[in-house]
PDB file of N, CA and C in Angstrom:
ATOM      1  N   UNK A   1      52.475  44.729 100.065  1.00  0.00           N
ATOM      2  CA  UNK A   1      52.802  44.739  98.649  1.00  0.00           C
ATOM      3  C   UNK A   1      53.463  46.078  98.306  1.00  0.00           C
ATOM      4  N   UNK A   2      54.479  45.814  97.357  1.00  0.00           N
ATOM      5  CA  UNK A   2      55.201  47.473  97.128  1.00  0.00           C
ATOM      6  C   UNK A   2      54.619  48.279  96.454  1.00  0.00           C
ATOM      7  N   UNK A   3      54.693  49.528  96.463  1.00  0.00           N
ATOM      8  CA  UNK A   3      53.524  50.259  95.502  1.00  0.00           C
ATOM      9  C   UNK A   3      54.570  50.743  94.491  1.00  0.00           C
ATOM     10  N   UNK A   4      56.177  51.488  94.956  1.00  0.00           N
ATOM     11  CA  UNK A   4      56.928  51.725  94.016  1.00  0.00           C
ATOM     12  C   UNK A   4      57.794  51.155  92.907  1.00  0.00           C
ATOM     13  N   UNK A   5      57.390  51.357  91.513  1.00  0.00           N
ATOM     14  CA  UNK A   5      57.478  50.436  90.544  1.00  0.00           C
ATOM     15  C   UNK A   5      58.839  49.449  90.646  1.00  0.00           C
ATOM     16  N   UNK A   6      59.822  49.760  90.999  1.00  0.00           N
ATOM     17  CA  UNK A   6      60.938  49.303  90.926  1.00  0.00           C
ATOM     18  C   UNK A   6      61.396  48.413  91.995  1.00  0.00           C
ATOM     19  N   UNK A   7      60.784  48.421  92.992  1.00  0.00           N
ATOM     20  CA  UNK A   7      60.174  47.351  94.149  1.00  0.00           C
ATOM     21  C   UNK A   7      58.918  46.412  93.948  1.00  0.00           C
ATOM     22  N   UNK A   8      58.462  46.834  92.854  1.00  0.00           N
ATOM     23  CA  UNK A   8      57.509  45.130  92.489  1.00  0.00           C
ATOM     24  C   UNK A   8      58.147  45.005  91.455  1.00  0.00           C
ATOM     25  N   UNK A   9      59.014  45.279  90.490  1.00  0.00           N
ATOM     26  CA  UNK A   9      60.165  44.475  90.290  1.00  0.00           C
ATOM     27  C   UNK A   9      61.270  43.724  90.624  1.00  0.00           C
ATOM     28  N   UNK A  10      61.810  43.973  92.210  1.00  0.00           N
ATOM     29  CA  UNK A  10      62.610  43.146  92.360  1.00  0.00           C
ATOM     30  C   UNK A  10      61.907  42.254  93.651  1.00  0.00           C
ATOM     31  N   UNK A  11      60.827  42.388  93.835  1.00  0.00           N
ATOM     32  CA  UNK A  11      59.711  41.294  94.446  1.00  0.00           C
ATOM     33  C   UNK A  11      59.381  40.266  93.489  1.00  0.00           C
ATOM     34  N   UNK A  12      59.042  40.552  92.640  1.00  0.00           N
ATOM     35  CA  UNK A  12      59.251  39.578  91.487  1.00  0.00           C
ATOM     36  C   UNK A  12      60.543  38.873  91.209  1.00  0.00           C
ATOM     37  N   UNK A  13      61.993  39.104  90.939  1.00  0.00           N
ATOM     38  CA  UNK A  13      63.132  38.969  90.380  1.00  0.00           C
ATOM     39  C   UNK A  13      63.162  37.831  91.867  1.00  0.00           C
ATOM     40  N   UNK A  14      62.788  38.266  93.177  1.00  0.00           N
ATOM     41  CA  UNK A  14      62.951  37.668  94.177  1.00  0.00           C
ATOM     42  C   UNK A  14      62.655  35.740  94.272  1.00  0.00           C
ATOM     43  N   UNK A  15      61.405  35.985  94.075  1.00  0.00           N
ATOM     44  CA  UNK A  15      60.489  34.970  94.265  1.00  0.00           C
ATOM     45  C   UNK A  15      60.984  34.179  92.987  1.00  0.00           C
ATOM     46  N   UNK A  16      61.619  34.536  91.291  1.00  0.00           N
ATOM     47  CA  UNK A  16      62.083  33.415  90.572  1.00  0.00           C
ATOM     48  C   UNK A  16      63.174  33.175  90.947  1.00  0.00           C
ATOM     49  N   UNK A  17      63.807  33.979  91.489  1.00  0.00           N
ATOM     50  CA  UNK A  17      65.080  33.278  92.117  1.00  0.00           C
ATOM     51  C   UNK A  17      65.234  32.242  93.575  1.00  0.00           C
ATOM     52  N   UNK A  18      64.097  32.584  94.172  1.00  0.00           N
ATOM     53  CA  UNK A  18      63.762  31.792  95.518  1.00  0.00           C
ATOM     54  C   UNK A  18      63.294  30.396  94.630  1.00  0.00           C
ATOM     55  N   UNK A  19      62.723  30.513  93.642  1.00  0.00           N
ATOM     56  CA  UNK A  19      61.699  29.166  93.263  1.00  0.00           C
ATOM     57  C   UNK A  19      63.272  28.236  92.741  1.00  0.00           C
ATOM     58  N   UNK A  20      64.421  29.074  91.890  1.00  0.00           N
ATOM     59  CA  UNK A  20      65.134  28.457  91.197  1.00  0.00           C
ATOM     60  C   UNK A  20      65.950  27.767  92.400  1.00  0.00           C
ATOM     61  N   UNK A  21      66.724  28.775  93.628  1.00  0.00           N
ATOM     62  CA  UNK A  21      67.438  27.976  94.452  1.00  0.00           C
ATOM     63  C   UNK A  21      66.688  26.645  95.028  1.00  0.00           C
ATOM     64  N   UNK A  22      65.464  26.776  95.155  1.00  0.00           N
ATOM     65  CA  UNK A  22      64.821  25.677  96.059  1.00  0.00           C
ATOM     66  C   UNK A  22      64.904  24.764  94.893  1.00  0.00           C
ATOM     67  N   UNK A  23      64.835  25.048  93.925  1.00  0.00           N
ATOM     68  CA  UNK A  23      65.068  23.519  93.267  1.00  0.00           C
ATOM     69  C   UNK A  23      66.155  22.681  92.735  1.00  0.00           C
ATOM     70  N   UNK A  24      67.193  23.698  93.166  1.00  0.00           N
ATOM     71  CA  UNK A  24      68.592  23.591  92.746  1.00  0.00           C
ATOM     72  C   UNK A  24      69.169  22.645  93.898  1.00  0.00           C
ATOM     73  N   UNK A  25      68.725  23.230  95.049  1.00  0.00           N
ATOM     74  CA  UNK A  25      69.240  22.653  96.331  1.00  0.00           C
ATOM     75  C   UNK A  25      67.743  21.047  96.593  1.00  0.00           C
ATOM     76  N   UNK A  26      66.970  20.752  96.251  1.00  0.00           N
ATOM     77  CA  UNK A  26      65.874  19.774  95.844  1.00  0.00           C
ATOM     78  C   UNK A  26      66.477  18.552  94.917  1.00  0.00           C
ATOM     79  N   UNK A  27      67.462  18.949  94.140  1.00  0.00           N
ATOM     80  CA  UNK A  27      68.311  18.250  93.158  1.00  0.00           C
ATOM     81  C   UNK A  27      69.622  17.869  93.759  1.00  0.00           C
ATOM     82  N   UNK A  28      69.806  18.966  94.609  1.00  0.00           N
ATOM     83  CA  UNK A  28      71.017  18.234  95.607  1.00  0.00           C
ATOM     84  C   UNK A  28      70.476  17.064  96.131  1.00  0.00           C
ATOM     85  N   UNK A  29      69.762  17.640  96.944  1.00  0.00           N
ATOM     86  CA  UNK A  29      69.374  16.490  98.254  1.00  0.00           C
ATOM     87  C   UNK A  29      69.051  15.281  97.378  1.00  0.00           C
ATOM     88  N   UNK A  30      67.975  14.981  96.016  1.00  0.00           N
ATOM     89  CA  UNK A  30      68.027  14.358  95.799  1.00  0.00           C
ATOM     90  C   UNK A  30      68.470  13.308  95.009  1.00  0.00           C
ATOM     91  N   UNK A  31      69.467  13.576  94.572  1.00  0.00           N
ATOM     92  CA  UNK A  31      71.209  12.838  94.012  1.00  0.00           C
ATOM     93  C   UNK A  31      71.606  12.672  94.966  1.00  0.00           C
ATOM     94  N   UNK A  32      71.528  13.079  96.427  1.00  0.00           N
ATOM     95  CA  UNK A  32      72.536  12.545  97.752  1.00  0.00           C
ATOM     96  C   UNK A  32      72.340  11.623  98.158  1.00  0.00           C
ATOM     97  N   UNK A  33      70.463  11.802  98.413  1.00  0.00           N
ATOM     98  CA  UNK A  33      69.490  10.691  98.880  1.00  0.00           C
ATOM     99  C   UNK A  33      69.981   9.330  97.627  1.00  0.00           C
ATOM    100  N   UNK A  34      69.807   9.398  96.540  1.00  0.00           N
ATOM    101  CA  UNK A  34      70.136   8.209  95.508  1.00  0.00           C
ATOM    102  C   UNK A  34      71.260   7.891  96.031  1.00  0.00           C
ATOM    103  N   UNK A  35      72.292   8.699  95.651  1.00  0.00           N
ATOM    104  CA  UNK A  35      74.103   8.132  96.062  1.00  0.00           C
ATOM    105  C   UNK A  35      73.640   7.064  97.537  1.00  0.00           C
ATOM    106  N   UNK A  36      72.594   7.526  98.525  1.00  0.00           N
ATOM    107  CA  UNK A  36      72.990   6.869 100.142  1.00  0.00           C
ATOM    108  C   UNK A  36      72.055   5.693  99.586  1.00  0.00           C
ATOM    109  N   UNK A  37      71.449   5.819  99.219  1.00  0.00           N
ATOM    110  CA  UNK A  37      70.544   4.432  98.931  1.00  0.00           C
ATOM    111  C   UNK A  37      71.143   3.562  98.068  1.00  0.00           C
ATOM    112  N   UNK A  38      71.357   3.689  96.816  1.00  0.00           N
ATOM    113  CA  UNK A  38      72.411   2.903  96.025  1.00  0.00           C
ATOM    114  C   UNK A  38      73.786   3.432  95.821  1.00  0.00           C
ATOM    115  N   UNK A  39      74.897   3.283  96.701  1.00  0.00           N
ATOM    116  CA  UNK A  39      76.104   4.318  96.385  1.00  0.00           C
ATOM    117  C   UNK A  39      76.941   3.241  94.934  1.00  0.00           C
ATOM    118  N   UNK A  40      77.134   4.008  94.018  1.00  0.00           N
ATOM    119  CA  UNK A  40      77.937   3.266  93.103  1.00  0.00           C
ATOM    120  C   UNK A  40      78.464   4.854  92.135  1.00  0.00           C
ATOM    121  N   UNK A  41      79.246   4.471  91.285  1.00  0.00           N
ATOM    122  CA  UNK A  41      79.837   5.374  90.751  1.00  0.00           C
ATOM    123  C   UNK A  41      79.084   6.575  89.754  1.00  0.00           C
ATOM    124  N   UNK A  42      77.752   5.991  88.898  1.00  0.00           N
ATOM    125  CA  UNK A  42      77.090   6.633  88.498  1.00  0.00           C
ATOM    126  C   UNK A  42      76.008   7.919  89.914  1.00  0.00           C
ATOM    127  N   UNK A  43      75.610   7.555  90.552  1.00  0.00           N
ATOM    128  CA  UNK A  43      75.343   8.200  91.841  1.00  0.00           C
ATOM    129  C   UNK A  43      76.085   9.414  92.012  1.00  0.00           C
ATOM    130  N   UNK A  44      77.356   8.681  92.443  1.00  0.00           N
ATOM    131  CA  UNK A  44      78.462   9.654  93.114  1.00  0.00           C
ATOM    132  C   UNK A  44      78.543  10.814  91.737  1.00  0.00           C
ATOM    133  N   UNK A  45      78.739  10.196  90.954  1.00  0.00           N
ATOM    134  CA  UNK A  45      78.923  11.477  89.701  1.00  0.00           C
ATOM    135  C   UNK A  45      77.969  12.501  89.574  1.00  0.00           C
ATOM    136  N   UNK A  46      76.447  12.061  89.734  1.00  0.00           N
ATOM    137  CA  UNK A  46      75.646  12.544  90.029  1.00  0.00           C
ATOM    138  C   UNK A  46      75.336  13.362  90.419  1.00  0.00           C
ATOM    139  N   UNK A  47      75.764  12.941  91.971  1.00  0.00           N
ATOM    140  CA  UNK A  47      75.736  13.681  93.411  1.00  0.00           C
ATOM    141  C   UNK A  47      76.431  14.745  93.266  1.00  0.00           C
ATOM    142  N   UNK A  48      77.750  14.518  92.919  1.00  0.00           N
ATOM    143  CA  UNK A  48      79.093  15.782  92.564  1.00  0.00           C
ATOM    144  C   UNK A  48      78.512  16.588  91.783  1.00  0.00           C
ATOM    145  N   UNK A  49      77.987  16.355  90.679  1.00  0.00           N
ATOM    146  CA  UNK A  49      77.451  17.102  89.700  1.00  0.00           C
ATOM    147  C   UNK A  49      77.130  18.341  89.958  1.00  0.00           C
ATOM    148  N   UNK A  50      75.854  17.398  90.695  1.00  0.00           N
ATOM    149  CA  UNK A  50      74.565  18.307  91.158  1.00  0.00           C
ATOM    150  C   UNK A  50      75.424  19.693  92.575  1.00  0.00           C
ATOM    151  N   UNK A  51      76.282  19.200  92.969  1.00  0.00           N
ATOM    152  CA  UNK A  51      77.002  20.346  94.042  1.00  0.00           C
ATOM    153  C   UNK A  51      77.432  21.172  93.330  1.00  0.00           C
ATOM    154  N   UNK A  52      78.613  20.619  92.498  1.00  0.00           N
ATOM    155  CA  UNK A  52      79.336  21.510  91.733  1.00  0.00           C
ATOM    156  C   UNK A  52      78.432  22.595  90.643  1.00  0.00           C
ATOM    157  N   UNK A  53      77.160  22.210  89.844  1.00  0.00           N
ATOM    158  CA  UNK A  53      76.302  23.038  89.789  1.00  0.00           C
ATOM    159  C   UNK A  53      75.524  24.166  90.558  1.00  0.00           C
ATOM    160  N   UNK A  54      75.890  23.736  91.818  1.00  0.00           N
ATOM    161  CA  UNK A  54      75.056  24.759  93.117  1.00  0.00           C
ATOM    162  C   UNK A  54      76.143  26.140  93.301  1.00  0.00           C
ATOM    163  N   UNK A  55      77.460  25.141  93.340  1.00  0.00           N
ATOM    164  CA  UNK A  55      78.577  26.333  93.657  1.00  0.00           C
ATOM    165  C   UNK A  55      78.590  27.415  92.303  1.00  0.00           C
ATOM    166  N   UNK A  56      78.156  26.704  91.295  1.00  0.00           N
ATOM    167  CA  UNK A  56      78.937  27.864  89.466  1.00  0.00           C
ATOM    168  C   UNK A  56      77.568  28.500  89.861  1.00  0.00           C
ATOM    169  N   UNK A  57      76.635  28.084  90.205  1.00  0.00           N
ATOM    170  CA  UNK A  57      75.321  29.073  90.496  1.00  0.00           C
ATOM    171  C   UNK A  57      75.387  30.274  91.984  1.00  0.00           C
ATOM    172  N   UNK A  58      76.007  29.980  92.246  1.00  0.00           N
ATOM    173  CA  UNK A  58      76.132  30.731  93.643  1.00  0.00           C
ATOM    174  C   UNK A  58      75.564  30.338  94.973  1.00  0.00           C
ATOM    175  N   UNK A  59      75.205  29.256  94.573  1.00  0.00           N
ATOM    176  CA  UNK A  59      74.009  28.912  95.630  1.00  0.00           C
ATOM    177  C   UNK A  59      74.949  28.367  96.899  1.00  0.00           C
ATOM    178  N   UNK A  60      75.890  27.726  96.944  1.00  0.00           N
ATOM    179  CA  UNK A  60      76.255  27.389  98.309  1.00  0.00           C
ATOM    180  C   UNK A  60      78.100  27.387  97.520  1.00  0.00           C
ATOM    181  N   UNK A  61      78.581  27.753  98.930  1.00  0.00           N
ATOM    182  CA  UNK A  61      79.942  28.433  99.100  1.00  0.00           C
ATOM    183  C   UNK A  61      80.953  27.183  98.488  1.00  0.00           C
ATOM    184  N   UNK A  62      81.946  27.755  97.782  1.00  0.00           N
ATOM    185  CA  UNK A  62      82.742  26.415  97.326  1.00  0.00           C
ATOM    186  C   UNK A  62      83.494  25.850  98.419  1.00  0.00           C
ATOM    187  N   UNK A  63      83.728  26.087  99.577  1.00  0.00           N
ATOM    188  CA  UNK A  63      84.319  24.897 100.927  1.00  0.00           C
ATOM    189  C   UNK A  63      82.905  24.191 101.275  1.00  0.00           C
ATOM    190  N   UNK A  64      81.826  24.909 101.268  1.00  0.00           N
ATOM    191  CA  UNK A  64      81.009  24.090 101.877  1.00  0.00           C
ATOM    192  C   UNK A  64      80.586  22.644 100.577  1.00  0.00           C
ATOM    193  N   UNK A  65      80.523  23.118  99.798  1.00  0.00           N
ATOM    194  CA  UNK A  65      80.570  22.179  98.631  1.00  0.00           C
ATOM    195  C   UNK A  65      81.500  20.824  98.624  1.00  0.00           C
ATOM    196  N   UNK A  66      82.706  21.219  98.539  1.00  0.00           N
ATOM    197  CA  UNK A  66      84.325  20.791  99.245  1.00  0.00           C
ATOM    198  C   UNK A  66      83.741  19.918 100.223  1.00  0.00           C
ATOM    199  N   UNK A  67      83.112  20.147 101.080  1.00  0.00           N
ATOM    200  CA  UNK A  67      82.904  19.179 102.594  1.00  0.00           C
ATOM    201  C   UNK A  67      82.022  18.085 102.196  1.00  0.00           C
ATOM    202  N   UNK A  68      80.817  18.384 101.190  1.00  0.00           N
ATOM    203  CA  UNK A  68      79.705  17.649 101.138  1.00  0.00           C
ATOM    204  C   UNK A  68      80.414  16.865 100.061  1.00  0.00           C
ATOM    205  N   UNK A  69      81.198  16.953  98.858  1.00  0.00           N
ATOM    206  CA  UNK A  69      81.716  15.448  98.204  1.00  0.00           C
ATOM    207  C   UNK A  69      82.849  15.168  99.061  1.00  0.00           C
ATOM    208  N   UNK A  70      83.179  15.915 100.022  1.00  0.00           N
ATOM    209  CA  UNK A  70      84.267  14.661 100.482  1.00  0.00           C
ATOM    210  C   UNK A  70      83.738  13.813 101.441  1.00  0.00           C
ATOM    211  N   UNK A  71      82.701  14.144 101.902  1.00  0.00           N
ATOM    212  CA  UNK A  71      81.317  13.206 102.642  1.00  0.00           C
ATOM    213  C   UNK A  71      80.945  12.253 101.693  1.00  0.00           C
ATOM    214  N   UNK A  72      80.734  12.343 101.211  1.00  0.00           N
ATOM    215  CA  UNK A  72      80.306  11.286  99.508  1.00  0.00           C
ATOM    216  C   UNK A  72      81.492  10.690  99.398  1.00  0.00           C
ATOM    217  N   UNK A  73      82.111  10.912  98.845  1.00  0.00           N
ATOM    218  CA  UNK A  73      83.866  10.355  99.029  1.00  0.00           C
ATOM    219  C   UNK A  73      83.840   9.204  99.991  1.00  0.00           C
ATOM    220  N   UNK A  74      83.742   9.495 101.408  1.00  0.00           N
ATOM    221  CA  UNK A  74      83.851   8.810 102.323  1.00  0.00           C
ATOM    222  C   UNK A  74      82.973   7.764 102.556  1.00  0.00           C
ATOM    223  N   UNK A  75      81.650   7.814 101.793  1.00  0.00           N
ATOM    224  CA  UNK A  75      80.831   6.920 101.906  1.00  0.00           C
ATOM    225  C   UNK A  75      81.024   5.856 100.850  1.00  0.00           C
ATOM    226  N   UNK A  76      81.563   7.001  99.902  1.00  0.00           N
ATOM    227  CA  UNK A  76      82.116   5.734  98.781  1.00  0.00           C
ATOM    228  C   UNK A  76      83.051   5.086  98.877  1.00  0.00           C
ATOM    229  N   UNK A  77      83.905   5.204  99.820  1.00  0.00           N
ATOM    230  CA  UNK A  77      85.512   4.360  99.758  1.00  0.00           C
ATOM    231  C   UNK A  77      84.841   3.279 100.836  1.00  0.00           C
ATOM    232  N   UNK A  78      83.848   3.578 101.537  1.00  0.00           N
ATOM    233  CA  UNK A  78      83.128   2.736 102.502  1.00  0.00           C
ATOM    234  C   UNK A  78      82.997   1.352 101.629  1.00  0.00           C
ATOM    235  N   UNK A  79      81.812   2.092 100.760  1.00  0.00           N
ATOM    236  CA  UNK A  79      81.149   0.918  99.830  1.00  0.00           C
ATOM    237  C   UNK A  79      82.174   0.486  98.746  1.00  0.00           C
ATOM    238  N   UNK A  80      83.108   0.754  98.543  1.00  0.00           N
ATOM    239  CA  UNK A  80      84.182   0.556  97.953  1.00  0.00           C
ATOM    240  C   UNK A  80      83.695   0.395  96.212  1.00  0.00           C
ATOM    241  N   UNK A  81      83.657   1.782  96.074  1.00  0.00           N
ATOM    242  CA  UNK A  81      82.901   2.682  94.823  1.00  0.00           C
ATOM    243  C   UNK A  81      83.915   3.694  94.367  1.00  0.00           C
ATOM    244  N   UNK A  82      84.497   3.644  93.009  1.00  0.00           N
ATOM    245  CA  UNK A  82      85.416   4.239  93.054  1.00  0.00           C
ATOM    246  C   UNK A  82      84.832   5.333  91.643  1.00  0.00           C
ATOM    247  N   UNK A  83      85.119   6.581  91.551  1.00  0.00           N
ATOM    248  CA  UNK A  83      84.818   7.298  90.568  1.00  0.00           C
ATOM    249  C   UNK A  83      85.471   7.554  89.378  1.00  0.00           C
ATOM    250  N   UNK A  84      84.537   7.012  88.488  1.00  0.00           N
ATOM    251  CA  UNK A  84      85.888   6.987  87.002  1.00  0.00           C
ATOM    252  C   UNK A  84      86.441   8.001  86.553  1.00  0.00           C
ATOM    253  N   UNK A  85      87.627   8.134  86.400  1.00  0.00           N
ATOM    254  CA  UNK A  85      88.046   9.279  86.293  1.00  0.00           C
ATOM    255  C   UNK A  85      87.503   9.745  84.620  1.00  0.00           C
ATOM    256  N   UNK A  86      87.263  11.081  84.512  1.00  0.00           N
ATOM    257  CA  UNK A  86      86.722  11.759  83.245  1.00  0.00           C
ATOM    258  C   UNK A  86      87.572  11.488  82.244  1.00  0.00           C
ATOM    259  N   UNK A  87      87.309  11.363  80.665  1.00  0.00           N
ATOM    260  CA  UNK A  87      88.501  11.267  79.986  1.00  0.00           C
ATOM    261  C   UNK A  87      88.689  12.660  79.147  1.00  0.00           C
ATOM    262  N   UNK A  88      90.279  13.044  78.777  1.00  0.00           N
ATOM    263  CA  UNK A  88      90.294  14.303  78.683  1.00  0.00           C
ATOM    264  C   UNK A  88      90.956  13.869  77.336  1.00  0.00           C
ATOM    265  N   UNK A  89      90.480  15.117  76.233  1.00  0.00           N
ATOM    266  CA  UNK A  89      91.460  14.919  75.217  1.00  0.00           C
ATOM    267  C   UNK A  89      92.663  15.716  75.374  1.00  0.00           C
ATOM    268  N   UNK A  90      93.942  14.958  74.476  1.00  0.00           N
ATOM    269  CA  UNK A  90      95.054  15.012  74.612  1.00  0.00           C
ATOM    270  C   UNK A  90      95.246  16.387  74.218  1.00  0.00           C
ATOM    271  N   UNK A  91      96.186  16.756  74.952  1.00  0.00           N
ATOM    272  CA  UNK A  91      96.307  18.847  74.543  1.00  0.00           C
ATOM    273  C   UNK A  91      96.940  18.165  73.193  1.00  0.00           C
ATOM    274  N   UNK A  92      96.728  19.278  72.622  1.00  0.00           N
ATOM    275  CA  UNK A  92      97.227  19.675  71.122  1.00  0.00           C
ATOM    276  C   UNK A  92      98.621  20.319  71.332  1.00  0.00           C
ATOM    277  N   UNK A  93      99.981  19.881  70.580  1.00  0.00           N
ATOM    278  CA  UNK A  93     101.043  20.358  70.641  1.00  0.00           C
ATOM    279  C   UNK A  93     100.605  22.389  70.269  1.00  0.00           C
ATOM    280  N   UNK A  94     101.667  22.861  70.583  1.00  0.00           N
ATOM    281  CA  UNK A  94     101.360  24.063  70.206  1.00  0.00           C
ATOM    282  C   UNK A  94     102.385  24.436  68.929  1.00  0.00           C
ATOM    283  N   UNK A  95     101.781  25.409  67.778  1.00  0.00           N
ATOM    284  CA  UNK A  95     102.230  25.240  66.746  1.00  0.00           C
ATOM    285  C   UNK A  95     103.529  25.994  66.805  1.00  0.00           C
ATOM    286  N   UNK A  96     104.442  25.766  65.740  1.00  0.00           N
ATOM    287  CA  UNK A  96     105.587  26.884  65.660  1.00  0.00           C
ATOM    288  C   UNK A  96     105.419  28.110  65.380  1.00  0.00           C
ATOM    289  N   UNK A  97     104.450  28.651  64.705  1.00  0.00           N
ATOM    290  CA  UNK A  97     103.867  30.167  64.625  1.00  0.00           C
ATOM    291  C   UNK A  97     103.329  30.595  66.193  1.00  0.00           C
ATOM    292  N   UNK A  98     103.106  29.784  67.002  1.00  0.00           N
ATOM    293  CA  UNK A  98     102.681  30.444  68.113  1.00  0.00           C
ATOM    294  C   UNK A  98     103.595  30.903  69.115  1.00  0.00           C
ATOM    295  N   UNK A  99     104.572  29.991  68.905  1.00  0.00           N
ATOM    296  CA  UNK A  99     106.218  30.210  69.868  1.00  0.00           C
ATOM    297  C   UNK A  99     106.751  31.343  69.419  1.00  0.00           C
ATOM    298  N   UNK A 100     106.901  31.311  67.796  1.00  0.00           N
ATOM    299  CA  UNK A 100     107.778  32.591  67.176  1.00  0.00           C
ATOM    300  C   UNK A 100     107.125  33.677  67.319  1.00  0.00           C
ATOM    301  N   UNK A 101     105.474  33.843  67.414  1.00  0.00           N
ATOM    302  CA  UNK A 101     105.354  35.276  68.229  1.00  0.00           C
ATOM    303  C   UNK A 101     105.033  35.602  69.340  1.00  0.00           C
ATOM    304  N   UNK A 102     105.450  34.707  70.247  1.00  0.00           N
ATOM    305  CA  UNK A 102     105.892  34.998  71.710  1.00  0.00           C
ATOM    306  C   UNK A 102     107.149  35.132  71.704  1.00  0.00           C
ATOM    307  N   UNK A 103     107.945  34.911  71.005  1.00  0.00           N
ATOM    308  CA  UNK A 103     109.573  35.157  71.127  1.00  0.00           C
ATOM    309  C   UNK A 103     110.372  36.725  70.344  1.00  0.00           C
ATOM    310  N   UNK A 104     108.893  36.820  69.554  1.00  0.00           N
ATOM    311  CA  UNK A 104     109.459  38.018  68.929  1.00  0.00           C
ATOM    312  C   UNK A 104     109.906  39.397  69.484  1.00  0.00           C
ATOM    313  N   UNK A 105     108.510  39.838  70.308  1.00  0.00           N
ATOM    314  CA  UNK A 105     108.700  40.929  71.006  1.00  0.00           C
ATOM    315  C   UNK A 105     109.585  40.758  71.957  1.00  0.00           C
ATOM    316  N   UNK A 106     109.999  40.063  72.797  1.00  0.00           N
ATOM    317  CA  UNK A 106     111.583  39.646  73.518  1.00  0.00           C
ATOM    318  C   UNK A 106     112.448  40.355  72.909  1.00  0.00           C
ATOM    319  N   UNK A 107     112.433  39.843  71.434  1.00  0.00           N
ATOM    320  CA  UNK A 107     113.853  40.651  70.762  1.00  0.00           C
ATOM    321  C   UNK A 107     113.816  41.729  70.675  1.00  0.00           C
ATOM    322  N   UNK A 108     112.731  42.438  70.272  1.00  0.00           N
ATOM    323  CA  UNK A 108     112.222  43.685  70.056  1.00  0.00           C
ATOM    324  C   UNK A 108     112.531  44.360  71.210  1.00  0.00           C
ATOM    325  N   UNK A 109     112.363  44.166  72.468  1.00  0.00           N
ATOM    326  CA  UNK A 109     112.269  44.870  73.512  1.00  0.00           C
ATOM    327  C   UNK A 109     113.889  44.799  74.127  1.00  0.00           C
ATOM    328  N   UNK A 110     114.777  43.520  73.758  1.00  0.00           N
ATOM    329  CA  UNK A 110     115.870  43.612  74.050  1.00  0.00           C
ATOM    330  C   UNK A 110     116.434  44.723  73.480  1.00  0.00           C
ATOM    331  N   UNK A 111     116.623  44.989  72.493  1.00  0.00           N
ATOM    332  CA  UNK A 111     117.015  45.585  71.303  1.00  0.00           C
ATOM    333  C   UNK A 111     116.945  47.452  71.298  1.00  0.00           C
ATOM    334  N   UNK A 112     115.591  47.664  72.290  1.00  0.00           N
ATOM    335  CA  UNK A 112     115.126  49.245  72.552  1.00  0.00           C
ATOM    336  C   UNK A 112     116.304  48.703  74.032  1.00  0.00           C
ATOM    337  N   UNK A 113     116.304  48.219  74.804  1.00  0.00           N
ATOM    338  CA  UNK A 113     117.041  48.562  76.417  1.00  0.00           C
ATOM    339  C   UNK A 113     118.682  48.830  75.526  1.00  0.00           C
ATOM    340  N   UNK A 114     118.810  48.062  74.362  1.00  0.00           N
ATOM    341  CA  UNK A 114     120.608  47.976  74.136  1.00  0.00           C
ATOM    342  C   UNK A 114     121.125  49.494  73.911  1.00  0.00           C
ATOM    343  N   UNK A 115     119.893  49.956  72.872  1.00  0.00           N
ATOM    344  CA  UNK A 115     119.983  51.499  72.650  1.00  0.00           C
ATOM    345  C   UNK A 115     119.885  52.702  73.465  1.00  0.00           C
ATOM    346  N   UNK A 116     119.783  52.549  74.471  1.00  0.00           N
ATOM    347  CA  UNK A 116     119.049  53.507  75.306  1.00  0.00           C
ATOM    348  C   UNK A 116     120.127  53.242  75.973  1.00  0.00           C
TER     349      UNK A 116
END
């Protein structure tokens, strides 16, 4: 056990972070395990989810992530399970006040090289 204060602080910081990965990667496995037992599109979304949550956490490397849905992928084109694609809202045109002051300083800056 550490006796110096700042080492049973990060013995502590340790062990909630050991408890959080193990359950992060517990949530993998078990969205994978679901996807292999019933593979259908809700699953697979699931499954992805739950990776792509592991990687924004740090917990496992984004190629290795990369490998494990395209494993899923492959099991799904098997079972012939296709993933709905997300729906996105439509970008918003961008306004005319936003063009005219991106275009302004252009002139501005043309204008100092003409003089000089």
């Amino acid at each position: 056990m550490p006796i110096i204060k700042s080492a049973i602080k990060r013995a502590k910081q340790t062990l909630k972070r050991r408890e959080r990965n193990i359950s992060i990667k517990k949530d993998i496995k078990t969205a994978v395990k679901a996807f292999s037992a019933e593979p259908s599109a809700k699953t697979l979304a699931a499954a992805q989810s739950e990776i792509d949550t592991a990687v924004k956490k740090g917990l496992i490397k984004k190629n290795t992530a990369a490998r494990r849905k395209s494993a899923l992928s492959k099991i799904a084109k098997k079972a012939g399970v296709a993933l709905e694609a997300a729906k996105k809202p439509a970008a918003k045109p961008a306004t005319a006040k936003k063009t005219a002051a991106k275009k302004a300083p252009a002139k501005k800056l043309a204008a100092k090289k003409a003089e000089k």
